[in-house]
Protein backbone atom coordinates (compact mmCIF):
# COMPACT_ATOMS: atom_id res chain seq x y z
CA UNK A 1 2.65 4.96 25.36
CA UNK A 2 3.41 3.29 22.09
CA UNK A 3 2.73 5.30 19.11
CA UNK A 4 0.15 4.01 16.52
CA UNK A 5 2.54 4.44 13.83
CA UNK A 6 6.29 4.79 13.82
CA UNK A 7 8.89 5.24 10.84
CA UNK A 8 12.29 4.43 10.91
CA UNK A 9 14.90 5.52 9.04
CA UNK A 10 12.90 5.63 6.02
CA UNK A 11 14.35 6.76 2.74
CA UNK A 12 12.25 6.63 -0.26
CA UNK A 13 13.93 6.93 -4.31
CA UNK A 14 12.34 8.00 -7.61
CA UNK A 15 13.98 8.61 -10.76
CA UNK A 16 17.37 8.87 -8.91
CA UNK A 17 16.62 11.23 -6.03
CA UNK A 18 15.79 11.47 -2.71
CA UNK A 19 12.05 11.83 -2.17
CA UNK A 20 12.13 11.23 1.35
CA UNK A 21 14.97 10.70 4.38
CA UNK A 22 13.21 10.63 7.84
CA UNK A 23 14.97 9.07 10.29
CA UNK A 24 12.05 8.79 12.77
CA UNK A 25 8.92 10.17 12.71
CA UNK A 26 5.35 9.16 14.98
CA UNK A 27 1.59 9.10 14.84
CA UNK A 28 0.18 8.66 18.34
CA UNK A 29 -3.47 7.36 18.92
CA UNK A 30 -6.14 9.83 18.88
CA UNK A 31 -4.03 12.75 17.43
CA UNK A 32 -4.86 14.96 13.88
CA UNK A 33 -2.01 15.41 12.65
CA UNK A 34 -0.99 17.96 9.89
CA UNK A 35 1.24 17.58 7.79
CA UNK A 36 2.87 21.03 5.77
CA UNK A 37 5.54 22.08 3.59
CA UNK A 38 6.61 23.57 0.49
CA UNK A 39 5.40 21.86 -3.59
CA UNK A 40 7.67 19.37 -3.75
CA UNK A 41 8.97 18.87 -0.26
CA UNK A 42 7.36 15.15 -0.05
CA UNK A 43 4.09 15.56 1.72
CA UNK A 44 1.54 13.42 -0.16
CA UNK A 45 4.64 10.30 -0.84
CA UNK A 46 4.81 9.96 2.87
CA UNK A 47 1.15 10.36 3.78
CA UNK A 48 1.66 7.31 0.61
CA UNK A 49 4.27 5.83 3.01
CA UNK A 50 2.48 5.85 5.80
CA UNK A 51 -0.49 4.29 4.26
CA UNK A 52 1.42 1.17 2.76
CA UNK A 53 0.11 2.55 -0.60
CA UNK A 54 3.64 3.27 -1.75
CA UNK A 55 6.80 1.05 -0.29
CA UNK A 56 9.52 2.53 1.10
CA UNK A 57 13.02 1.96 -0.23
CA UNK A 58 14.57 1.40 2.86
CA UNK A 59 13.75 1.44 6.65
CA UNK A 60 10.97 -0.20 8.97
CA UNK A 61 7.27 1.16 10.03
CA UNK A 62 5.60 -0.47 12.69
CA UNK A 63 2.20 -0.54 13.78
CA UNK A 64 1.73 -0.61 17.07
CA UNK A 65 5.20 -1.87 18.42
CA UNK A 66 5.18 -4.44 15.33
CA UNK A 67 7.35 -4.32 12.39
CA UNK A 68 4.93 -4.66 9.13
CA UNK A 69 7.07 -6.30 6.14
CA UNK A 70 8.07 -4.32 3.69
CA UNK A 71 5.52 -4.72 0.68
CA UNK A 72 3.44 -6.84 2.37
CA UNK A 73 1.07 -4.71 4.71
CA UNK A 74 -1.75 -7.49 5.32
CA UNK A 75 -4.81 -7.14 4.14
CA UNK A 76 -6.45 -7.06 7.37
CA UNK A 77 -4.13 -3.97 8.53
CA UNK A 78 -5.05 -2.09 5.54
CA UNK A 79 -8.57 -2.08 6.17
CA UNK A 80 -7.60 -0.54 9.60
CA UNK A 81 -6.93 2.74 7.39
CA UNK A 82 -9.19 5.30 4.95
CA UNK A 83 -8.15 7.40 2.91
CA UNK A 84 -9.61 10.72 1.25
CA UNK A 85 -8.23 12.50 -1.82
CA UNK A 86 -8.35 16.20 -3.70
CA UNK A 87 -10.28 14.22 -5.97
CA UNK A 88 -13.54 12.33 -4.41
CA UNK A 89 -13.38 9.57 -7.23
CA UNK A 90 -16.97 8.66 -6.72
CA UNK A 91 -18.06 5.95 -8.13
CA UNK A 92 -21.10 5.84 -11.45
CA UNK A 93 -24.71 5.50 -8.81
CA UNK A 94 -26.22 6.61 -6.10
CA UNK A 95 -24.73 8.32 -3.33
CA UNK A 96 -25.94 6.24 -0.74
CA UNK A 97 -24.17 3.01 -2.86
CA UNK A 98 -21.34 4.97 -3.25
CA UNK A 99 -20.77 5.81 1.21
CA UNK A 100 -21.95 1.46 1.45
CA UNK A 101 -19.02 0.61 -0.84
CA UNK A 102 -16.65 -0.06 2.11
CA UNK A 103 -18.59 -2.33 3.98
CA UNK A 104 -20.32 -3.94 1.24
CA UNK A 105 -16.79 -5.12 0.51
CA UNK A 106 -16.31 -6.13 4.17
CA UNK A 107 -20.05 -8.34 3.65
CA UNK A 108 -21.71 -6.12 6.35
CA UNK A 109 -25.50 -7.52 6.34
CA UNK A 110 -27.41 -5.42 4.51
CA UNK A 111 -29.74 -3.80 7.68
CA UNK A 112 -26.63 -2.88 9.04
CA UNK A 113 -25.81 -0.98 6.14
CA UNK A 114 -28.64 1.26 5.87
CA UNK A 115 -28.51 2.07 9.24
CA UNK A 116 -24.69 3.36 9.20
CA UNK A 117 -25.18 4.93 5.62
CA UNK A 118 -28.35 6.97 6.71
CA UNK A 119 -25.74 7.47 10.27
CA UNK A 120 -22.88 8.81 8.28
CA UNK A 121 -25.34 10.86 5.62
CA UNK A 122 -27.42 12.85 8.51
CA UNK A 123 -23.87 13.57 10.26
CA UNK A 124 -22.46 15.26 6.84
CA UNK A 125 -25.24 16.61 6.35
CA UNK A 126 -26.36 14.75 2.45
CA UNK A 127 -29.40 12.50 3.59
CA UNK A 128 -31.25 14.85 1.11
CA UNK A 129 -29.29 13.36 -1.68
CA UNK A 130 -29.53 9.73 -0.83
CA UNK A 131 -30.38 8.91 -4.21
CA UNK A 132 -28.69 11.12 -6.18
CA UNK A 133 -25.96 9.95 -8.83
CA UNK A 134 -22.99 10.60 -7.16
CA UNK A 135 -21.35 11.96 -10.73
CA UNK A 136 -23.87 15.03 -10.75
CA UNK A 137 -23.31 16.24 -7.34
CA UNK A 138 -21.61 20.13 -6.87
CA UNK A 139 -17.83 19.60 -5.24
CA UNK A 140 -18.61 20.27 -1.95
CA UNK A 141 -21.48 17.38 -1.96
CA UNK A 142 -19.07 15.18 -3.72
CA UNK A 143 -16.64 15.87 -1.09
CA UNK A 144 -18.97 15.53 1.79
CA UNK A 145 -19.92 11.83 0.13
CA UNK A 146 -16.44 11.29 0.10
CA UNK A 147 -15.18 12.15 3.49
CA UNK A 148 -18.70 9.80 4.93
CA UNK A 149 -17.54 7.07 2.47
CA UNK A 150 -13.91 7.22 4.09
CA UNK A 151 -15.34 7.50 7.65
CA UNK A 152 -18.18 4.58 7.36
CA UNK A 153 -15.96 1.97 7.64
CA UNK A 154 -14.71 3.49 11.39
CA UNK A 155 -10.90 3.36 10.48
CA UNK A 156 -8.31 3.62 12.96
CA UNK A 157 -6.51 6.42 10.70
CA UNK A 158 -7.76 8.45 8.33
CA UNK A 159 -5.51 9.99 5.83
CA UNK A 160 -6.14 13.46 3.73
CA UNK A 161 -4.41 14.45 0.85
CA UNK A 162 -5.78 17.85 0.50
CA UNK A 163 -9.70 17.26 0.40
CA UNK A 164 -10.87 20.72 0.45
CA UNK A 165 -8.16 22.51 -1.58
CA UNK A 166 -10.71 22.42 -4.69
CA UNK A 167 -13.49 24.00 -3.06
CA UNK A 168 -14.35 27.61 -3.27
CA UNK A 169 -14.07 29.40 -0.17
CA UNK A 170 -17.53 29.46 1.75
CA UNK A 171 -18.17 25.67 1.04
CA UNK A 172 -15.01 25.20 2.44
CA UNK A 173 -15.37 26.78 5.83
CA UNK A 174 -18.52 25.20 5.88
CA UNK A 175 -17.26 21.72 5.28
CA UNK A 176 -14.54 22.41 7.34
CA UNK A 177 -16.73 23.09 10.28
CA UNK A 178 -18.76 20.06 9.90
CA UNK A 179 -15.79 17.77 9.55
CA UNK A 180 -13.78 19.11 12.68
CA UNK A 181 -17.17 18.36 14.76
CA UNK A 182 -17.52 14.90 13.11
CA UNK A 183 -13.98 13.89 13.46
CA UNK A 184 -13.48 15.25 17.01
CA UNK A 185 -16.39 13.01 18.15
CA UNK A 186 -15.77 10.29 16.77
CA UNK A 187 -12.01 10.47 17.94
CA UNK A 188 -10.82 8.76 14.88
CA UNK A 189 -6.56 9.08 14.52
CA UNK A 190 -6.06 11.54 11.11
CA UNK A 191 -3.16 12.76 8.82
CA UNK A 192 -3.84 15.83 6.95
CA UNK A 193 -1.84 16.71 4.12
CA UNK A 194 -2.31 20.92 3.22
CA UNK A 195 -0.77 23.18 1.40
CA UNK A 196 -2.55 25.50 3.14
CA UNK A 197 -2.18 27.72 6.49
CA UNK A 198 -5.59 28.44 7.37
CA UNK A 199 -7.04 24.65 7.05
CA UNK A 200 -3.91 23.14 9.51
CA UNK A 201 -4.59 25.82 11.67
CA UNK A 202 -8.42 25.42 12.02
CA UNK A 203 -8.45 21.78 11.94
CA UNK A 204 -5.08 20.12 13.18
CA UNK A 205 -3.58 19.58 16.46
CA UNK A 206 -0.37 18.50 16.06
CA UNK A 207 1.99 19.91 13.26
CA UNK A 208 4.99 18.27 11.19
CA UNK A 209 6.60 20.51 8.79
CA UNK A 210 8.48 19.12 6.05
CA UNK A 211 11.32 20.67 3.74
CA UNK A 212 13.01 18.97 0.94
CA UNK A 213 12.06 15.21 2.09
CA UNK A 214 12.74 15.95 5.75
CA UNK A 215 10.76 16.36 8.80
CA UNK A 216 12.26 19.93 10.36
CA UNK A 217 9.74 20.50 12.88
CA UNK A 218 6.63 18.56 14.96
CA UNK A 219 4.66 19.75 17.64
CA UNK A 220 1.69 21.65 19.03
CA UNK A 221 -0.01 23.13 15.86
CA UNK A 222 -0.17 26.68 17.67
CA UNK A 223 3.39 26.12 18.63
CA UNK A 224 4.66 25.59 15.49
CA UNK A 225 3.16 28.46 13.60
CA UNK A 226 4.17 30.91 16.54
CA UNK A 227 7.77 29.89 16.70
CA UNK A 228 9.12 27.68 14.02
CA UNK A 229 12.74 26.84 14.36
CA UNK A 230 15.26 28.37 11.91
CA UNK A 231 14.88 25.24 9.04
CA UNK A 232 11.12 26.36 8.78
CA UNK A 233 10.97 30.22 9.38
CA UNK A 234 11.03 31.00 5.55
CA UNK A 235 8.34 28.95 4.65
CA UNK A 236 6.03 29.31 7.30
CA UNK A 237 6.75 32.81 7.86
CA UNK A 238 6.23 33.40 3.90
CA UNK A 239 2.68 32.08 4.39
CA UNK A 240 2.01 33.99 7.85
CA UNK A 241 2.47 37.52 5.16
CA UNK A 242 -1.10 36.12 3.34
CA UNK A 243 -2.74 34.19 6.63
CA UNK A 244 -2.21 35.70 9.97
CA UNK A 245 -1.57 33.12 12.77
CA UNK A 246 -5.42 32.99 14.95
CA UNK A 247 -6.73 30.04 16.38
């Protein structure tokens, strides 16, 4: 089976140092993958990589067993992907403008937006707030908005750079909970960028741990966290002292 997404020997440069040197690395179809290392190590510039929203400096990615040009990731790919930040950047209206914004791009006929919006609202729970301005909502409803608003447009990846890090703890799990349900069912492809233990081990499947711009270790989530090769003991087994590994 051809993987969804494949790097290859991808380097990527700023300011005179090596960001990122991965000489092969995969996203299969239908996997949620994490993606974990130390600050620094590279984890949200190749989640960037992988997105086409920052350009390698050299290497190739393909997308399903085809080469995309360097730079020039067409328009038509790009909508393939969503994306989901820390930050929900939500946009000055309602909340139910702010979840239509993908497809009202894409000139979806207006019937068939309110029936997806009021789809993606009841599933996250946030019909209630339908009308709301999306700048007054607390940070877990501005997340929940955000993660519908990323999920409306039914991309073939989604990619997470750390979307519940800002939350406080019980609106986490909560979210959490929701999200794993929503994105198991609707067996959309994700990359999850964490800092942190406990949210890659609830929600991921498949684990890549990077160190210092390198991929050390991939693999079954529980596998990884249970026995992680000798390039990743120190820094998984630093977190294990503060989060127990439980699935």
């Amino acid at each position: 089976m051809n993987p969804l997404i494949e790097l290859q020997n991808i380097t990527y440069k700023a300011h005179n140092r090596i960001i990122l040197d991965i000489p092969e690395f995969q996203i299969q179809t239908g996997e949620f993958l994490g993606i974990m290392g130390p600050n620094g190590a590279g984890k949200s510039t190749l989640l960037k990589v992988l997105a086409f929203l920052d350009q390698q400096n050299s290497g190739e990615i393909l997308y399903r067993g085809q080469t995309i040009p360097k730079g020039n990731a067409p328009l038509e790919l790009r909508r393939k992907f969503s994306i989901a930040l820390q930050q929900s950047l939500l946009l000055d209206g309602t909340v139910f403008h702010n979840i239509a914004i993908g497809l009202t791009l894409r000139k979806v006929s207006k019937s068939v937006i309110k029936e997806k919006v009021g789809h993606w609202m009841e599933l996250f729970g946030i019909s209630h707030l339908a009308k709301k301005n999306a700048l007054y909502l607390s940070g877990g409803e501005a997340q929940r908005v955000n993660l519908a608003r990323a999920m409306i447009v039914e991309p073939e990846i989604l990619f997470l750079d750390e979307p519940f890090s800002a939350l406080d703890f019980p609106t986490k799990i909560r979210l959490m909970e929701d999200f794993k349900q929503i994105i198991e069912n609707a067996k959309t492809t994700a990359v999850f960028v964490s800092h942190d233990l406990m949210e890659v081990n609830y929600l991921t499947k498949q684990l890549a741990i990077i160190v210092n711009g390198e991929v050390k270790q991939v693999g079954l989530t529980p596998r990884v966290l249970e026995h992680p090769n000798s390039s990743t003991a120190s820094f998984l087994n630093e977190w294990k002292k503060f989060y127990p590994v439980a699935r």
